[in-house]
Protein backbone atom coordinates (compact mmCIF):
# COMPACT_ATOMS: atom_id res chain seq x y z
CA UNK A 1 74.52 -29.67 10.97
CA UNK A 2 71.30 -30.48 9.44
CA UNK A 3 69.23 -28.71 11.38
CA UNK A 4 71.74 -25.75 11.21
CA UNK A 5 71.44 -26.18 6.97
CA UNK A 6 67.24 -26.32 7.57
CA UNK A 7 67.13 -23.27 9.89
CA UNK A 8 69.51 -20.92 7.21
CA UNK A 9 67.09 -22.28 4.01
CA UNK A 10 64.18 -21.64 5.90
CA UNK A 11 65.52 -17.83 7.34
CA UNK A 12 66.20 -17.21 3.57
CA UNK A 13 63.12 -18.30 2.15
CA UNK A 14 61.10 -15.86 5.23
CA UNK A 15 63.60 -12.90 3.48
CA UNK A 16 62.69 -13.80 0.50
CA UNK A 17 59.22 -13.71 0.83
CA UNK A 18 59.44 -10.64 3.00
CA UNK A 19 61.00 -8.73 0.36
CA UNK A 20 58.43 -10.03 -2.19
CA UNK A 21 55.70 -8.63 0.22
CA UNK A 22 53.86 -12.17 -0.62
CA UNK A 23 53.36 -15.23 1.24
CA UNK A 24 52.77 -18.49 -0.49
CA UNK A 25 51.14 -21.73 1.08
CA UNK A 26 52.15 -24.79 -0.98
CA UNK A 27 53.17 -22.64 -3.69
CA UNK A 28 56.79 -21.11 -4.23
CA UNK A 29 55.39 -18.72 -6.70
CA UNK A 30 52.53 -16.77 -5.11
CA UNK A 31 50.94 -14.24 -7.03
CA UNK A 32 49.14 -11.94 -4.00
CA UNK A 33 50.37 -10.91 -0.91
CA UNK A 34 49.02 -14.09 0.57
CA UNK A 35 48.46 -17.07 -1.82
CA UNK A 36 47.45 -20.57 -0.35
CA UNK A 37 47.26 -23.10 -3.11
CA UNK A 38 45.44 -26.79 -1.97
CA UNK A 39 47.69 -29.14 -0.86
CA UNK A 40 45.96 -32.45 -2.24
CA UNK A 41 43.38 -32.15 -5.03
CA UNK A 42 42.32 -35.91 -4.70
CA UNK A 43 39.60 -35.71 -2.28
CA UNK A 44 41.94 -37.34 0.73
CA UNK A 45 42.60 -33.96 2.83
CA UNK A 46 40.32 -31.17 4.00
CA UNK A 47 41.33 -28.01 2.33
CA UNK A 48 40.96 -24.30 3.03
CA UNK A 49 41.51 -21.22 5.25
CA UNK A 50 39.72 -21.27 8.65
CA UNK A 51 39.32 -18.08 10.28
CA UNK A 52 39.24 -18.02 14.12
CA UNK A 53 36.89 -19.11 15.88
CA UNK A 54 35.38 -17.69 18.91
CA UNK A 55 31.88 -17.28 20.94
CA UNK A 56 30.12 -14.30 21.35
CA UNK A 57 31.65 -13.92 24.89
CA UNK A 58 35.20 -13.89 24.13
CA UNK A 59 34.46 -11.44 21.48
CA UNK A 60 33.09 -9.20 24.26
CA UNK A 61 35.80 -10.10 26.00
CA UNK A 62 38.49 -8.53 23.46
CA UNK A 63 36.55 -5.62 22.79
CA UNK A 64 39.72 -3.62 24.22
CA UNK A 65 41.89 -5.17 21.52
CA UNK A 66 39.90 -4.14 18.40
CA UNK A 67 39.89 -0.35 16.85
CA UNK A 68 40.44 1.50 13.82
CA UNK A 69 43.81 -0.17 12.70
CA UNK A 70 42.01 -4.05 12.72
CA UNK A 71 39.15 -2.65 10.69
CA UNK A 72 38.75 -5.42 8.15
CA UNK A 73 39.33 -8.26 10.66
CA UNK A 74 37.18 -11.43 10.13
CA UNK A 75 36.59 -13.80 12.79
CA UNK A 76 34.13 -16.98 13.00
CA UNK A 77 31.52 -16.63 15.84
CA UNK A 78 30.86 -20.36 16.70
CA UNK A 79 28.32 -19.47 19.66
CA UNK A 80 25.86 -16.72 20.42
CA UNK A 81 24.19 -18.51 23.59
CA UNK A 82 27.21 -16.73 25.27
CA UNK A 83 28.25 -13.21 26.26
CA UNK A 84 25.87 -10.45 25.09
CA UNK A 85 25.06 -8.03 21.85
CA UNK A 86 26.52 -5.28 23.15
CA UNK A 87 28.91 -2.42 22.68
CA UNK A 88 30.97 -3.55 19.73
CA UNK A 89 28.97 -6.98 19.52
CA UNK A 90 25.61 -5.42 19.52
CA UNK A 91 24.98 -7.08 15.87
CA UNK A 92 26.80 -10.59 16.84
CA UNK A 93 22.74 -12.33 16.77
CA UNK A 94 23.46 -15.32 14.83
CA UNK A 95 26.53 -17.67 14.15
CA UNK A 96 28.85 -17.40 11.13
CA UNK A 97 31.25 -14.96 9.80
CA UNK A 98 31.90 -11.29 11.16
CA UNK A 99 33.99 -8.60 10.06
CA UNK A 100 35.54 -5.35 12.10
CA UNK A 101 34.45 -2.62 10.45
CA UNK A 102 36.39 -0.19 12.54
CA UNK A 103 33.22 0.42 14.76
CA UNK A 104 31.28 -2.95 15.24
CA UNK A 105 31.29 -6.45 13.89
CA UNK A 106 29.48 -7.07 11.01
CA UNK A 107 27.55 -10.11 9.70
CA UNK A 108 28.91 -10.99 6.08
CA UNK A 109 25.31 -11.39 4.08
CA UNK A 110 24.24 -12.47 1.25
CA UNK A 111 23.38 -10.78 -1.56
CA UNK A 112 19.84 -9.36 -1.38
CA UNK A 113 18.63 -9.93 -4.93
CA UNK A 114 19.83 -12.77 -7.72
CA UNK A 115 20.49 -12.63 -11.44
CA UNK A 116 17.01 -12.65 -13.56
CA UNK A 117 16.04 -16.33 -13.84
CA UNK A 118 18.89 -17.83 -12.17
CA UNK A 119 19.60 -18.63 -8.28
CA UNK A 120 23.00 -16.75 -8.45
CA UNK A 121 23.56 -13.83 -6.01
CA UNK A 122 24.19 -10.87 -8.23
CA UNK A 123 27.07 -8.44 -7.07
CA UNK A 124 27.59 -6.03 -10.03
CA UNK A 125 25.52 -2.87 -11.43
CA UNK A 126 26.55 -4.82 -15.00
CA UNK A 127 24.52 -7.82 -14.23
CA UNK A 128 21.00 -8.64 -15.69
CA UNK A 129 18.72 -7.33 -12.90
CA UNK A 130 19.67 -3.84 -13.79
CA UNK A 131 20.09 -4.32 -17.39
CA UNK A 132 16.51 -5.90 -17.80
CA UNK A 133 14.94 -3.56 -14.89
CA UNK A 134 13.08 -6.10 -13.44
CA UNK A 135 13.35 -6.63 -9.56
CA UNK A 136 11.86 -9.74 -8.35
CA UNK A 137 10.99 -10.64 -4.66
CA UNK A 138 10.77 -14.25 -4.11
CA UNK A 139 10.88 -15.06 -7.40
CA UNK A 140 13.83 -15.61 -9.48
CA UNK A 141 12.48 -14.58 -12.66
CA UNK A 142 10.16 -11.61 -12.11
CA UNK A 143 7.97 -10.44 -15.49
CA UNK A 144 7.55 -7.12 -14.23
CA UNK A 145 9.46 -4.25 -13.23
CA UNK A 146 8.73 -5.06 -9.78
CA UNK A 147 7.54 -8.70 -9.21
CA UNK A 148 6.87 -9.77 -5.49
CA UNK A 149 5.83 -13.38 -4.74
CA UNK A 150 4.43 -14.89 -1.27
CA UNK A 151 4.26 -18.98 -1.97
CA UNK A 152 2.71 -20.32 1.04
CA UNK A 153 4.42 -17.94 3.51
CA UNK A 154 3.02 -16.06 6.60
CA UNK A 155 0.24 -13.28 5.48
CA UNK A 156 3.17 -10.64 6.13
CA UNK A 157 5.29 -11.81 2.98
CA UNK A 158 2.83 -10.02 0.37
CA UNK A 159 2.13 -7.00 2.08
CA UNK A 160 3.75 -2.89 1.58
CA UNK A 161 4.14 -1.22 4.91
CA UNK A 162 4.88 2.32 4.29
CA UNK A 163 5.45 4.62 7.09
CA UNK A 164 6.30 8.09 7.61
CA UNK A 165 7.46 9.38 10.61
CA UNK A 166 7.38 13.60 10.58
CA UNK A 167 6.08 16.93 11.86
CA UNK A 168 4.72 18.00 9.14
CA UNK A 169 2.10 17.28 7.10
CA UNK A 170 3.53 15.09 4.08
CA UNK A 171 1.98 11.88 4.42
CA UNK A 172 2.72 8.30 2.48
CA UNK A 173 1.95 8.73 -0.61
CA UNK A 174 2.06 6.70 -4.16
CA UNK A 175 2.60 8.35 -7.21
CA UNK A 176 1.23 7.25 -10.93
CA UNK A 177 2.67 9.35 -13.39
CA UNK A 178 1.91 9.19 -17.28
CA UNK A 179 2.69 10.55 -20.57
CA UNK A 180 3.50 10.04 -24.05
CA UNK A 181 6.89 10.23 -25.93
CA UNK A 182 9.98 8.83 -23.99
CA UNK A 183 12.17 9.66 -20.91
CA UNK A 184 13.86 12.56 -23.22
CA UNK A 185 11.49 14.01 -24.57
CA UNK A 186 8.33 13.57 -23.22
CA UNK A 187 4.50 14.31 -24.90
CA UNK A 188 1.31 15.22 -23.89
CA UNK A 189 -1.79 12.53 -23.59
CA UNK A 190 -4.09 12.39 -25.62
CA UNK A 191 -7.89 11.98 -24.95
CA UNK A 192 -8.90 8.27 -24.09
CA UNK A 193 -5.19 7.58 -22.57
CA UNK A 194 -5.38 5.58 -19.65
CA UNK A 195 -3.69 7.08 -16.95
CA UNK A 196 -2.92 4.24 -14.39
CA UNK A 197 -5.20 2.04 -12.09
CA UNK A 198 -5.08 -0.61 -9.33
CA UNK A 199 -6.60 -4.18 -10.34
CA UNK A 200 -7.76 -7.14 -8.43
CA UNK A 201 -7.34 -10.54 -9.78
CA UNK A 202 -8.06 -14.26 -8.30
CA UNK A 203 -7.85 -17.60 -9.77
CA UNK A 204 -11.27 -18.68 -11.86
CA UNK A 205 -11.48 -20.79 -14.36
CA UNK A 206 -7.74 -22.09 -14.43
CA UNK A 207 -6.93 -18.51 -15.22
CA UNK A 208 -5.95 -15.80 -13.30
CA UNK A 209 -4.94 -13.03 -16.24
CA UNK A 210 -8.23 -11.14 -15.98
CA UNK A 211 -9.46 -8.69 -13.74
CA UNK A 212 -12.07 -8.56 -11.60
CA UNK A 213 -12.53 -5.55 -9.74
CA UNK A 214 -10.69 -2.36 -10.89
CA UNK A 215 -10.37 1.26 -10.71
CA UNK A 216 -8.98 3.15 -13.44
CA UNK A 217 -8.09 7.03 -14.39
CA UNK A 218 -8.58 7.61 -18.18
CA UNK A 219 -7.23 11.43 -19.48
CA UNK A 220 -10.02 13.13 -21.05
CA UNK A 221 -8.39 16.44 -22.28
CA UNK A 222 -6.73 17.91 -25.49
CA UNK A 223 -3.05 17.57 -24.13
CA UNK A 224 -3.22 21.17 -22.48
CA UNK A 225 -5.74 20.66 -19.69
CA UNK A 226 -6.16 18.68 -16.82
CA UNK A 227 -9.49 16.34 -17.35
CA UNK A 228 -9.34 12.98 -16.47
CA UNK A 229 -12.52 10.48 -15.21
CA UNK A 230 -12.32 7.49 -13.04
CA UNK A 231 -13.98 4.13 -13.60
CA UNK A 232 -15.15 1.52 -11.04
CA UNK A 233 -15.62 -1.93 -12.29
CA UNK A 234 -16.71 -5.27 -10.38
CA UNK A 235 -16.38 -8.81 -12.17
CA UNK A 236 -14.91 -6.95 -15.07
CA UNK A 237 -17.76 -4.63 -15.77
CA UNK A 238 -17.61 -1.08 -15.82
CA UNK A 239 -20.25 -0.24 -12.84
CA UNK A 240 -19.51 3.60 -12.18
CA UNK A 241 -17.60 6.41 -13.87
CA UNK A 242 -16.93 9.82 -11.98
CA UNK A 243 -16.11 11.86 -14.94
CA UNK A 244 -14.06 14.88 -16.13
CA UNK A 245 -16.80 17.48 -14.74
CA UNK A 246 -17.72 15.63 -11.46
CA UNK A 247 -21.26 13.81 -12.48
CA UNK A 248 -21.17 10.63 -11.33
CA UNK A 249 -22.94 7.54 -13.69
CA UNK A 250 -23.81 4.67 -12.19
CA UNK A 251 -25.35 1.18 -13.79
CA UNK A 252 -25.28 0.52 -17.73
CA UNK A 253 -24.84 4.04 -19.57
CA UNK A 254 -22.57 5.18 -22.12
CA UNK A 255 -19.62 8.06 -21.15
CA UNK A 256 -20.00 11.17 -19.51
CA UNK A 257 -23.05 11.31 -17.53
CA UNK A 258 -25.44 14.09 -17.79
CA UNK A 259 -25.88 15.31 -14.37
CA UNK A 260 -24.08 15.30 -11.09
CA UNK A 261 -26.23 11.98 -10.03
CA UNK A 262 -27.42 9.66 -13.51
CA UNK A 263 -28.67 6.42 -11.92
CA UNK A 264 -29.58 3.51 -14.71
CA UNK A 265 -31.80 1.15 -12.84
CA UNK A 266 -33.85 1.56 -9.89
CA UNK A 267 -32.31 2.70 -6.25
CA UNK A 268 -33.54 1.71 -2.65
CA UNK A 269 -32.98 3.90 0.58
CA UNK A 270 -31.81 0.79 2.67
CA UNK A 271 -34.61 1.85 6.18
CA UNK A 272 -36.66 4.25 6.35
CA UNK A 273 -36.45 6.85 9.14
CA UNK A 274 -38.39 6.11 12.52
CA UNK A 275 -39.08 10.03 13.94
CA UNK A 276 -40.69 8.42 16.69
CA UNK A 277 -43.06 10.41 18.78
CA UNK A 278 -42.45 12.72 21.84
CA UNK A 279 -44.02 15.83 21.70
CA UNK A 280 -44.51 19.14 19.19
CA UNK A 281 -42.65 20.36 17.96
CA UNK A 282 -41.71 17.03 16.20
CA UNK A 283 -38.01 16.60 14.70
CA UNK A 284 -37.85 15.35 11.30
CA UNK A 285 -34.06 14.27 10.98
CA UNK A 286 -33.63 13.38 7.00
CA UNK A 287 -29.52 13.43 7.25
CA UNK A 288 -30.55 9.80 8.57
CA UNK A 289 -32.90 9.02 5.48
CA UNK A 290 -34.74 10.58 2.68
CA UNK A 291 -37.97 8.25 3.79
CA UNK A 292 -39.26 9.61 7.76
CA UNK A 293 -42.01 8.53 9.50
CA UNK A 294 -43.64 9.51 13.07
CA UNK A 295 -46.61 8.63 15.13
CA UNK A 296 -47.05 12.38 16.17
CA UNK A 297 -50.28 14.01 16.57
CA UNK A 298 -50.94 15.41 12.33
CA UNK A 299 -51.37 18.59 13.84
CA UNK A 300 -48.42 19.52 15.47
CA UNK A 301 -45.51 21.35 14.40
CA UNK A 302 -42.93 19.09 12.61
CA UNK A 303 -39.33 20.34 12.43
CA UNK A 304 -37.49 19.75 9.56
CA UNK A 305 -33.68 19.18 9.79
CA UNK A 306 -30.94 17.96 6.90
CA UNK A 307 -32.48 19.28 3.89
CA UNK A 308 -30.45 20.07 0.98
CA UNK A 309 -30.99 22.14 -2.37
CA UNK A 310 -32.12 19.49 -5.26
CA UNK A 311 -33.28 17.31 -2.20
CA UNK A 312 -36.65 15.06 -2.57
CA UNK A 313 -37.91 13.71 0.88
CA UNK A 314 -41.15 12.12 2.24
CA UNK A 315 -42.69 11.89 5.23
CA UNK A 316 -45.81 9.87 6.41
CA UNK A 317 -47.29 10.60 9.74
CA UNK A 318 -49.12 8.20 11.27
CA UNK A 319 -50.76 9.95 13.78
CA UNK A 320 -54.79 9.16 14.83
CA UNK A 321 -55.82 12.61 15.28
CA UNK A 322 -56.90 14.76 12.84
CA UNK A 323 -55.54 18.43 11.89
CA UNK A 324 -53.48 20.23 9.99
CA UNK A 325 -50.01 19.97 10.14
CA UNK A 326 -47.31 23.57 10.11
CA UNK A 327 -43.92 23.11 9.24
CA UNK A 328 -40.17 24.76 10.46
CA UNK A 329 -36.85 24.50 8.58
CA UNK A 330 -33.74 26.50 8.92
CA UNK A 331 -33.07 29.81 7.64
CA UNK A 332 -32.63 30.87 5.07
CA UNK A 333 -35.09 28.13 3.38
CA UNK A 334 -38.34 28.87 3.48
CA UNK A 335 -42.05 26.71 3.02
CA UNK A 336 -44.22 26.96 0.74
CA UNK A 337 -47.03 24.22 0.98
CA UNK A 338 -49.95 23.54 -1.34
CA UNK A 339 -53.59 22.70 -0.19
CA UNK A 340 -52.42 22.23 3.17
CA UNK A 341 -55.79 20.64 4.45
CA UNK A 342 -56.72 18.73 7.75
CA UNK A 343 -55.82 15.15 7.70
CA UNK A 344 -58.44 12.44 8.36
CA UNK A 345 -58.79 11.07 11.30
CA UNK A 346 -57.51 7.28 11.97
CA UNK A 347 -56.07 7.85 8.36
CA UNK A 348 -51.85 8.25 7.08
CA UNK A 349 -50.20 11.00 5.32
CA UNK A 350 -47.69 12.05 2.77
CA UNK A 351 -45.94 14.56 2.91
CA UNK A 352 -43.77 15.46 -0.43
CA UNK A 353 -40.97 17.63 -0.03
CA UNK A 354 -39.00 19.07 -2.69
CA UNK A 355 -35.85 21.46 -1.57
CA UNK A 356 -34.90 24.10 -4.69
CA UNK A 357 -32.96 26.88 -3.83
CA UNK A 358 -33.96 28.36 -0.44
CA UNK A 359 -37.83 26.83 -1.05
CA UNK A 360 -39.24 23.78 0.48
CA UNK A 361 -42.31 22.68 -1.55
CA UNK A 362 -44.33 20.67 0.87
CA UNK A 363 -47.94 19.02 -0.94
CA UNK A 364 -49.54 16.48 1.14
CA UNK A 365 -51.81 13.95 0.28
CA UNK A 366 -54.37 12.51 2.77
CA UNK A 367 -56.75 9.77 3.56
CA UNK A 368 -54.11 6.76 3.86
CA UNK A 369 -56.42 4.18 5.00
């Protein structure tokens, strides 16, 4: 009779529930369609839900059992040394929880990113590392918009890879963009904005806030045209500046150098040019230096190849021999050469060549001993 009694209360209690459309677990009042409340709150009983657990193989195994209506299934894979990641399981890699998305099983991850200065996982477009739009990686509390941080990891961890895969020809590509005003309503620059620029900073001195090496683009127009200059600094000195017009300044100089080349301080051709010595006609090669020499005979014919309008170039020949050299260059430039006399014999000579327009001016000077 009692067990007849326990088998009505409990029938009742399953209608009950099953016209409340929710199950409770140590709880007559649940409050969702499946409520399970802890049974002992005093540390003496192992609480919670445990999903099922299975290895990798008998989830391959049940493949046939899974579609579109168990999407949202989670199960607990306990073993991946088994079965293989394949078909539906073809993301099963590592143990833990999976869901059924309809398709595959699916890892449940982390969040990728935490709240600003804190270790906990953010989850909502409401939380601070929207608000503040700063996006830190490895770092919980980034001080820039985007704040990447590599403490003693592999060389990997602080690197960008970008890569674009097409069949056209856009390329990777990064973008500074600058103006004045706000997102709204934007202005133009003014002269002596700073555009953007890429910095290099190390450790020195218990500091590492200053720069050392450094390129920046500074807007040198009146807010309707496009001139900007670029400076090149090493250990925080300005050492070069290509301006708006194209000259290029390098060494100690103020702004704005005066013509395409201004050079403060002396410059060194690295080697001169070794033109050897075969036979005439001789080939003077000065796309490998501005400085030649050759051992020819100071008589022959020399060939001159590489010159360039505004060029300055010297050659010595070395030669024994006395004579009088005669000179060749490619059309349309032309030679004029001033008291072209016969060298001395046992003796060096210079040859200075100045390139203006389509002229070569050639005057020698002889008796090198």
């Amino acid at each position: 009779m009692i067990r007849k009694y326990f088998f009505i209360g409990a029938l009742f209690l399953m209608i009950t529930n099953t016209l409340k459309a929710q199950v409770g677990v140590n709880t007559t009042n649940p409050v969702a369609t499946l409520d399970v409340t802890a049974w002992k709150t005093d540390g003496s009983t192992a609480e919670g839900i445990i999903a099922p657990r299975l290895d990798r193989k008998a989830l391959n195994d049940k493949e046939s059992m899974y579609g579109a209506v168990q999407t949202g299934a989670i199960v607990y894979v306990s073993n991946v040394s088994t079965g293989a990641a394949t078909g539906q399981s073809v993301n099963v890699s590592t143990v833990g929880y999976y869901y059924f998305d309809g398709q595959l099983w699916q890892i449940f991850k982390d969040e990728p990113w935490n709240l600003s200065g804190t270790t906990v996982q953010a989850t909502s477009n409401t939380q601070n590392i929207y608000q503040m739009a700063k996006v830190g990686i490895g770092i919980n509390a980034p001080t820039t918009a985007l704040d990447i941080v590599s403490n003693n990891q592999d060389d990997y961890y602080d690197d960008i890879n970008i890569r674009t895969f097409t069949n056209n020809t856009y390329t990777p590509s990064i973008f500074l963009k600058k103006s004045r005003g706000t997102l709204a309503s934007p202005q133009n620059l003014q002269s002596g904005d700073i555009i953007g620029g890429l910095s290099f900073s190390g450790m020195h001195n218990n500091s590492i806030s200053d720069f050392s090496t450094a390129i920046t683009a500074t807007y040198r127009g009146d807010g309707t045209t496009n001139l900007s200059n670029v400076y090149f600094y090493t250990s925080g000195i300005n050492r070069m500046e290509i301006d708006e017009n194209g000259n290029v300044g390098i060494g100690n100089f103020p702004d704005n150098p005066s013509s395409k080349l201004e050079v403060d301080g002396a410059y060194t051709n690295r080697t001169a040019y070794n033109a050897g010595a075969t036979s005439a006609p001789y080939l003077i090669d000065f796309t490998v230096s501005n400085l030649a020499y050759t051992s020819g005979n100071a008589s022959g014919n020399f060939y001159l190849q590489g010159l360039k309008d505004g060029g300055k170039y010297v050659l010595a020949v070395q030669g024994a021999p006395s004579g009088t050299a005669a000179f060749t260059v490619v059309s349309p430039l032309t030679v004029r050469i001033a008291n072209n006399q016969a060298t001395v014999a046992n003796t060096h000579t210079l040859y200075n060549i100045i390139v203006m327009g389509t002229i070569v001016y050639i005057y020698p000077v002889v008796g090198f001993d």
